[in-house]
C-alpha atoms as a PDB file:
ATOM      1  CA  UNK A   1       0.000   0.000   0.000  1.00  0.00           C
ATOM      2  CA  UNK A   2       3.052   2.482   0.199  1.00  0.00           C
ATOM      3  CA  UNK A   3       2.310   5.287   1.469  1.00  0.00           C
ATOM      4  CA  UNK A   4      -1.547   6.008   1.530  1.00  0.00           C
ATOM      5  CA  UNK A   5      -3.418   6.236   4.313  1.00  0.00           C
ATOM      6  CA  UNK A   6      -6.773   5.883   2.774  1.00  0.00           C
ATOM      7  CA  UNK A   7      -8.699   2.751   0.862  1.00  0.00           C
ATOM      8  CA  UNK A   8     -11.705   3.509  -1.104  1.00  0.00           C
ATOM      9  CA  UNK A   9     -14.212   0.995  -2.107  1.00  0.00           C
ATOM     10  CA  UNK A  10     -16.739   2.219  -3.919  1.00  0.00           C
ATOM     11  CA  UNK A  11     -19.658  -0.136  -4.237  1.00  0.00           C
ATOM     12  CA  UNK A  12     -17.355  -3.207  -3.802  1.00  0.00           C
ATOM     13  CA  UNK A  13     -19.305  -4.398  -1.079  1.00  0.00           C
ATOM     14  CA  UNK A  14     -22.701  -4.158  -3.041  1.00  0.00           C
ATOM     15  CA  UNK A  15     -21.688  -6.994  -5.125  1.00  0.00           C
ATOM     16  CA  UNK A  16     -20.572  -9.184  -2.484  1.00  0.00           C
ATOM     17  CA  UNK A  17     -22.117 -10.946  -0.010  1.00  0.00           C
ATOM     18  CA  UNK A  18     -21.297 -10.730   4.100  1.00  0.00           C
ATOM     19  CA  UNK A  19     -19.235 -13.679   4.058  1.00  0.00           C
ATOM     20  CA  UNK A  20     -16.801 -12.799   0.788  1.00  0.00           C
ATOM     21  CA  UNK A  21     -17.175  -9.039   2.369  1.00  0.00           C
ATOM     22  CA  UNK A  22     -15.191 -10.118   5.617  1.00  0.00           C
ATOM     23  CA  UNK A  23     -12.666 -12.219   4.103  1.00  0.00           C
ATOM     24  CA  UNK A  24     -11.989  -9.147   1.364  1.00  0.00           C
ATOM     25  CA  UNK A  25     -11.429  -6.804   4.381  1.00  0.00           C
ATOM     26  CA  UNK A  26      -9.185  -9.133   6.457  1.00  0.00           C
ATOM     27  CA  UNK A  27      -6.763  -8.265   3.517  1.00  0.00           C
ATOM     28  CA  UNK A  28      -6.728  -4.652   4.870  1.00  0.00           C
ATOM     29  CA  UNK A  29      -6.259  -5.956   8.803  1.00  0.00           C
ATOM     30  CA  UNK A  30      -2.217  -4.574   8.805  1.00  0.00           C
ATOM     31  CA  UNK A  31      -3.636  -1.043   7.203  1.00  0.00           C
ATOM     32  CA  UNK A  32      -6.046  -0.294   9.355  1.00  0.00           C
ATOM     33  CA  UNK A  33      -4.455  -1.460  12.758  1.00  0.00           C
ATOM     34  CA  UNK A  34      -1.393   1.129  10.944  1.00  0.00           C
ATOM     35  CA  UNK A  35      -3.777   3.859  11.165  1.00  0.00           C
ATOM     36  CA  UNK A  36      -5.197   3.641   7.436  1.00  0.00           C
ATOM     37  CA  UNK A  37      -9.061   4.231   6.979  1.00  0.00           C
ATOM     38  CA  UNK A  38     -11.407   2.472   4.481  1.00  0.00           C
ATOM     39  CA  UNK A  39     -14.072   4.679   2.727  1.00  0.00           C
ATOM     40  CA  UNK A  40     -16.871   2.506   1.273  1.00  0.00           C
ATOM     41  CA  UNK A  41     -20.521   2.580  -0.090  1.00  0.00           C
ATOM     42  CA  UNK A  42     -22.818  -0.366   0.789  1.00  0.00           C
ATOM     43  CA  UNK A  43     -26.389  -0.642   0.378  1.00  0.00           C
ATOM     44  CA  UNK A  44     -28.449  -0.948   2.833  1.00  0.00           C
ATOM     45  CA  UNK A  45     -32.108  -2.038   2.774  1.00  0.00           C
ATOM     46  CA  UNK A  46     -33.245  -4.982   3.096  1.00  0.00           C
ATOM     47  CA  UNK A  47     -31.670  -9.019   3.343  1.00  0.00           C
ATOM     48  CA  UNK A  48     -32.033 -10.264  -0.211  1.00  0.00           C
ATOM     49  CA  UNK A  49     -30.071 -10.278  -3.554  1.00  0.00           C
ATOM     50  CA  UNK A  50     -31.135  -8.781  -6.329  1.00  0.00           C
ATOM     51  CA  UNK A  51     -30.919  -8.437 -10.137  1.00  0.00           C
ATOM     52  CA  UNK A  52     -30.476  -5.150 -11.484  1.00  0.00           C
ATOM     53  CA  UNK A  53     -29.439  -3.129 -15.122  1.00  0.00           C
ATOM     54  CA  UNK A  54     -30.787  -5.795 -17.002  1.00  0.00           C
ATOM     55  CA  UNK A  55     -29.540  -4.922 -20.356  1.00  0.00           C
ATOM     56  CA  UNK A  56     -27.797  -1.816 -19.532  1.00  0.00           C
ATOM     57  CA  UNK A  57     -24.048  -1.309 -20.166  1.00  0.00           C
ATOM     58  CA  UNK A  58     -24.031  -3.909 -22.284  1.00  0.00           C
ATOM     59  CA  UNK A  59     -24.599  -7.298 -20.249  1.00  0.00           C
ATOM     60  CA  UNK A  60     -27.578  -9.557 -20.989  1.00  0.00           C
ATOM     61  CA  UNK A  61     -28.498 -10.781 -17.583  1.00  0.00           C
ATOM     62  CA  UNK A  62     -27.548  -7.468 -15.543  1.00  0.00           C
ATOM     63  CA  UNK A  63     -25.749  -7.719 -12.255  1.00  0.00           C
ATOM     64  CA  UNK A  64     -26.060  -9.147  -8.600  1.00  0.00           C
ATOM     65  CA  UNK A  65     -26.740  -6.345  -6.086  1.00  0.00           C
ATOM     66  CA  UNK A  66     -26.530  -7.088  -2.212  1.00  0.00           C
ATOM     67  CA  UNK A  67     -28.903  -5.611   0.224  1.00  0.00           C
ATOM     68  CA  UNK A  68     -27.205  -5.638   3.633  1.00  0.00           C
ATOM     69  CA  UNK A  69     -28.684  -5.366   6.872  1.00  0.00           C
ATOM     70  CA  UNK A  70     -27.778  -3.303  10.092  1.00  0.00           C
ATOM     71  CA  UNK A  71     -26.437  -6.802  11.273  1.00  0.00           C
ATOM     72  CA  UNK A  72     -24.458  -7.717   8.582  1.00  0.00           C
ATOM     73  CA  UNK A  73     -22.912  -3.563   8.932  1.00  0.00           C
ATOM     74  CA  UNK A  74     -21.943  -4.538  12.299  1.00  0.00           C
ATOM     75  CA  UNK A  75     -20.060  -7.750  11.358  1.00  0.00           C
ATOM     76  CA  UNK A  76     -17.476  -5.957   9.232  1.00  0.00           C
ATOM     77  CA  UNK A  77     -16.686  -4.341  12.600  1.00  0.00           C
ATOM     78  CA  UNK A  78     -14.618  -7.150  13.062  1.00  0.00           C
ATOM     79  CA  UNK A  79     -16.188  -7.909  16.586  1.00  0.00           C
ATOM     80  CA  UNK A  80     -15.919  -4.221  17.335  1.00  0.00           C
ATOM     81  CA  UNK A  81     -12.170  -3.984  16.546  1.00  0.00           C
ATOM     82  CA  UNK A  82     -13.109  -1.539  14.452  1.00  0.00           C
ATOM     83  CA  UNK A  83     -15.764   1.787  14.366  1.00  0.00           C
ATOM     84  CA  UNK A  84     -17.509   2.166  11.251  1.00  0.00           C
ATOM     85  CA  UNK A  85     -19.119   6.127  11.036  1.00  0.00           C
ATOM     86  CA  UNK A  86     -21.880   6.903   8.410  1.00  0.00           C
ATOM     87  CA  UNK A  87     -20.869   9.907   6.698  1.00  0.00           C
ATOM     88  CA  UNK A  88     -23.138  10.679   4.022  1.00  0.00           C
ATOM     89  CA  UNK A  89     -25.305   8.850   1.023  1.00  0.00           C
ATOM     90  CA  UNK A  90     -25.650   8.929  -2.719  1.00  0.00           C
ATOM     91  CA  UNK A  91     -28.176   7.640  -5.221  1.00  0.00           C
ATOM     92  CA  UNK A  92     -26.985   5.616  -8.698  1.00  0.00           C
ATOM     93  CA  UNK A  93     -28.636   5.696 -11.875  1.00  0.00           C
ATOM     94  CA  UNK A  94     -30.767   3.124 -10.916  1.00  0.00           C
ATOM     95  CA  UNK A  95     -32.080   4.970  -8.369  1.00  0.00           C
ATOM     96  CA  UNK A  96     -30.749   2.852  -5.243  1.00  0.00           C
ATOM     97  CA  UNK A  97     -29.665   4.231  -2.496  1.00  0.00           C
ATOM     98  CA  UNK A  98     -25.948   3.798  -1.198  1.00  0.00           C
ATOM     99  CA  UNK A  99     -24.694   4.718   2.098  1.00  0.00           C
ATOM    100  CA  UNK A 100     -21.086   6.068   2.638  1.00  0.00           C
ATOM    101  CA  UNK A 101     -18.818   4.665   5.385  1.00  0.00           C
ATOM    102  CA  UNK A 102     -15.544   5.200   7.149  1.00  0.00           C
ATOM    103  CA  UNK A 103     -14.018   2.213   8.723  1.00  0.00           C
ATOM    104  CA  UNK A 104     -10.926   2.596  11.052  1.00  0.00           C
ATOM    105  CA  UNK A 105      -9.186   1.296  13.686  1.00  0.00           C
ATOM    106  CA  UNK A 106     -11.137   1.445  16.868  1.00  0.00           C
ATOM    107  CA  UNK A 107      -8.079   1.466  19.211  1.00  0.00           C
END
């Protein structure tokens, strides 16, 4: 990571599900115990998977979006290892809301 102090994921996590989410963000573990934050969008709504853009940007059967709950939020915490602060929101061009995060170090 050199130098940076700062990850961001935009919509990552809204293709993944919880399970893929927390073994993508154990990668980071070293970065943010160092002091390094992770900015990320996630949607969240309601617990189910979803197919959206069918036909749009050029794909036939669209892609897989992932409604997270409050829970599942919480669980990328890292059993509370780490604070995760809702900073702000956005809305694609599918009209779905995403919420901004900052994850850091909780120590």
């Amino acid at each position: 990571m050199g130098n940076c102090n700062t990850v961001l994921l935009g919509s990552v996590f809204t293709h993944m599900g919880i399970e893929d989410s927390l073994k993508f963000l154990e990668k980071f573990h070293d970065f943010i115990c160092k002091g390094g934050i992770i900015v990320f969008s996630l949607i969240i709504e309601k617990d189910k998977y979803e197919l959206v853009g069918k036909g749009e940007y050029g794909i036939e059967d669209g892609y897989a979006v992932v409604f997270h709950s409050q829970k599942e939020l919480q669980m990328l915490s890292n059993k509370g290892k780490y604070s995760i602060s809702n900073i702000g929101s956005f809305q694609t061009d599918h009209h779905v809301k995403h919420d901004i995060f900052v994850l850091r170090n909780n120590v």
